[in-house]
C-alpha atoms as a PDB file:
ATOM      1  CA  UNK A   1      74.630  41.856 102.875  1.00  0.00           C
ATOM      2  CA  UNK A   2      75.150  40.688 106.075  1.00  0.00           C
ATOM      3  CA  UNK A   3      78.375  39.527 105.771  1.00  0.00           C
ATOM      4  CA  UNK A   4      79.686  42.910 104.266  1.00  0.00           C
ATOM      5  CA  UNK A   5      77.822  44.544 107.307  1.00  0.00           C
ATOM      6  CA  UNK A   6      79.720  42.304 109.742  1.00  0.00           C
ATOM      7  CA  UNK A   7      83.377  43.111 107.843  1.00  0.00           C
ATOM      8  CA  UNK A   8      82.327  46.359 108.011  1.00  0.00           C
ATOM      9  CA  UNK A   9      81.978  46.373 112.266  1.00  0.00           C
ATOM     10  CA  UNK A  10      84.518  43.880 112.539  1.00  0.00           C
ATOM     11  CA  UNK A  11      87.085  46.977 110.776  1.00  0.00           C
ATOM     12  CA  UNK A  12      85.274  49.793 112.413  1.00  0.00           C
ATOM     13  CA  UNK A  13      86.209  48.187 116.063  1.00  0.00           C
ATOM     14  CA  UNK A  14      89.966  47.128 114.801  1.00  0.00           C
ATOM     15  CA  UNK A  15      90.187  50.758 113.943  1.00  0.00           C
ATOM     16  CA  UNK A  16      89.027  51.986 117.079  1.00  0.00           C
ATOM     17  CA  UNK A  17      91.072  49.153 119.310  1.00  0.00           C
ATOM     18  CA  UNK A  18      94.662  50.730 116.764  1.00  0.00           C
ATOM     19  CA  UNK A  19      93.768  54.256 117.892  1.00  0.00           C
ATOM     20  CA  UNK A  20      92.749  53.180 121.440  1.00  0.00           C
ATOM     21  CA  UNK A  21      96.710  51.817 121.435  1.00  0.00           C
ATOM     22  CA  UNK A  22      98.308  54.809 119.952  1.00  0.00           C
ATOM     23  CA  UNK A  23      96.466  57.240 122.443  1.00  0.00           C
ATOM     24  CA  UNK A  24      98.064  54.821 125.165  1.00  0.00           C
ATOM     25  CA  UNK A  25     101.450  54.710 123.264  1.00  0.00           C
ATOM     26  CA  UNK A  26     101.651  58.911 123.233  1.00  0.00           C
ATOM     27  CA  UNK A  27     100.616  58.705 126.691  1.00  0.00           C
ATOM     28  CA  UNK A  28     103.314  56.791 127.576  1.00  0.00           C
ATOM     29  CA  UNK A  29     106.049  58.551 125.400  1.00  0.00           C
ATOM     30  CA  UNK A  30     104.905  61.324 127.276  1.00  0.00           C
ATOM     31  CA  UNK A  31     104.900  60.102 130.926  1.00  0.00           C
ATOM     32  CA  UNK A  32     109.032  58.745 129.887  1.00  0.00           C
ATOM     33  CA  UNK A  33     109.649  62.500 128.785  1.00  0.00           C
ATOM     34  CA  UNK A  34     108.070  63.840 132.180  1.00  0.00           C
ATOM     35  CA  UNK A  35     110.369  61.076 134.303  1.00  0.00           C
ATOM     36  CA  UNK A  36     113.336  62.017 131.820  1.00  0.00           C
ATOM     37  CA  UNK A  37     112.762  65.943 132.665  1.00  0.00           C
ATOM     38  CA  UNK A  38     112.282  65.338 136.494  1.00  0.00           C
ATOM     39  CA  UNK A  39     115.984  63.249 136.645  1.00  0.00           C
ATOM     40  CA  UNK A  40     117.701  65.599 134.785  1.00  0.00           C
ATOM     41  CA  UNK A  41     116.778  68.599 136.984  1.00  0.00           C
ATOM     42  CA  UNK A  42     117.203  66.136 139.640  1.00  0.00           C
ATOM     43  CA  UNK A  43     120.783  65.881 138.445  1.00  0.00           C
ATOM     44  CA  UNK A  44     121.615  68.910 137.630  1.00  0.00           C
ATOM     45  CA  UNK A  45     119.906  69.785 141.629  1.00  0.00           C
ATOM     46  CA  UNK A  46     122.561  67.903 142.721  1.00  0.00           C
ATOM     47  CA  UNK A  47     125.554  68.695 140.673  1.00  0.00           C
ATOM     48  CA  UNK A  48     125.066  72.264 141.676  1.00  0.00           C
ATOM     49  CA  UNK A  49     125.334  70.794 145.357  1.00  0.00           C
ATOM     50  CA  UNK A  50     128.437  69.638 144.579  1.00  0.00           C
ATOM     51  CA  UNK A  51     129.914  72.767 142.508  1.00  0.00           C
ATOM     52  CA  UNK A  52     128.370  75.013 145.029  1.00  0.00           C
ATOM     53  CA  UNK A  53     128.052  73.966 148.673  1.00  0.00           C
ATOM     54  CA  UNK A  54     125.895  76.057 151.116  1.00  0.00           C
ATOM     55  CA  UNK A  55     128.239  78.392 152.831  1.00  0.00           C
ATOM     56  CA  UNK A  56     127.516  77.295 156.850  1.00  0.00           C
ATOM     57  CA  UNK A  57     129.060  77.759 160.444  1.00  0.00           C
ATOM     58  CA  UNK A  58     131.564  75.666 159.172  1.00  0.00           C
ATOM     59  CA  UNK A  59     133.503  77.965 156.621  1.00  0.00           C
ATOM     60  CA  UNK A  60     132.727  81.190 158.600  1.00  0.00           C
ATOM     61  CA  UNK A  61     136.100  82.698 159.538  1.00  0.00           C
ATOM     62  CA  UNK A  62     136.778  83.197 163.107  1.00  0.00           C
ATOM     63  CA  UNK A  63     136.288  86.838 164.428  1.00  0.00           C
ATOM     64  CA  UNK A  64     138.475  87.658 167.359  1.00  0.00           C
ATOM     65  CA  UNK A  65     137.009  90.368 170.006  1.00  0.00           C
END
């Protein structure tokens, strides 16, 4: 009786320490995603830079008066 009692606590935490770890695994799958999400806008931030500079002083055409 005891024994049984015991196997049975002994599963019950195993089963609570397997879903402890997969809580902590999707939390972490979904903290990469996030970081994965932020660098591609990053990137794609940038590219635009690239494609399309800001128009400054610089490329203004002179005006004569």
């Amino acid at each position: 009786m005891i024994l049984t009692l015991l196997l049975m606590m002994v599963q019950e935490y195993l089963e609570y320490q397997r879903q402890m770890a997969l809580q902590r695994m999707q939390e972490q799958e979904m903290e990469m995603r996030r970081r994965l999400e932020q660098q591609k806008q990053e990137q794609q931030m940038r590219a635009m830079q690239y494609t399309y500079p800001q128009v400054g002083l610089a490329h203004r055409t002179p005006t004569h008066r």
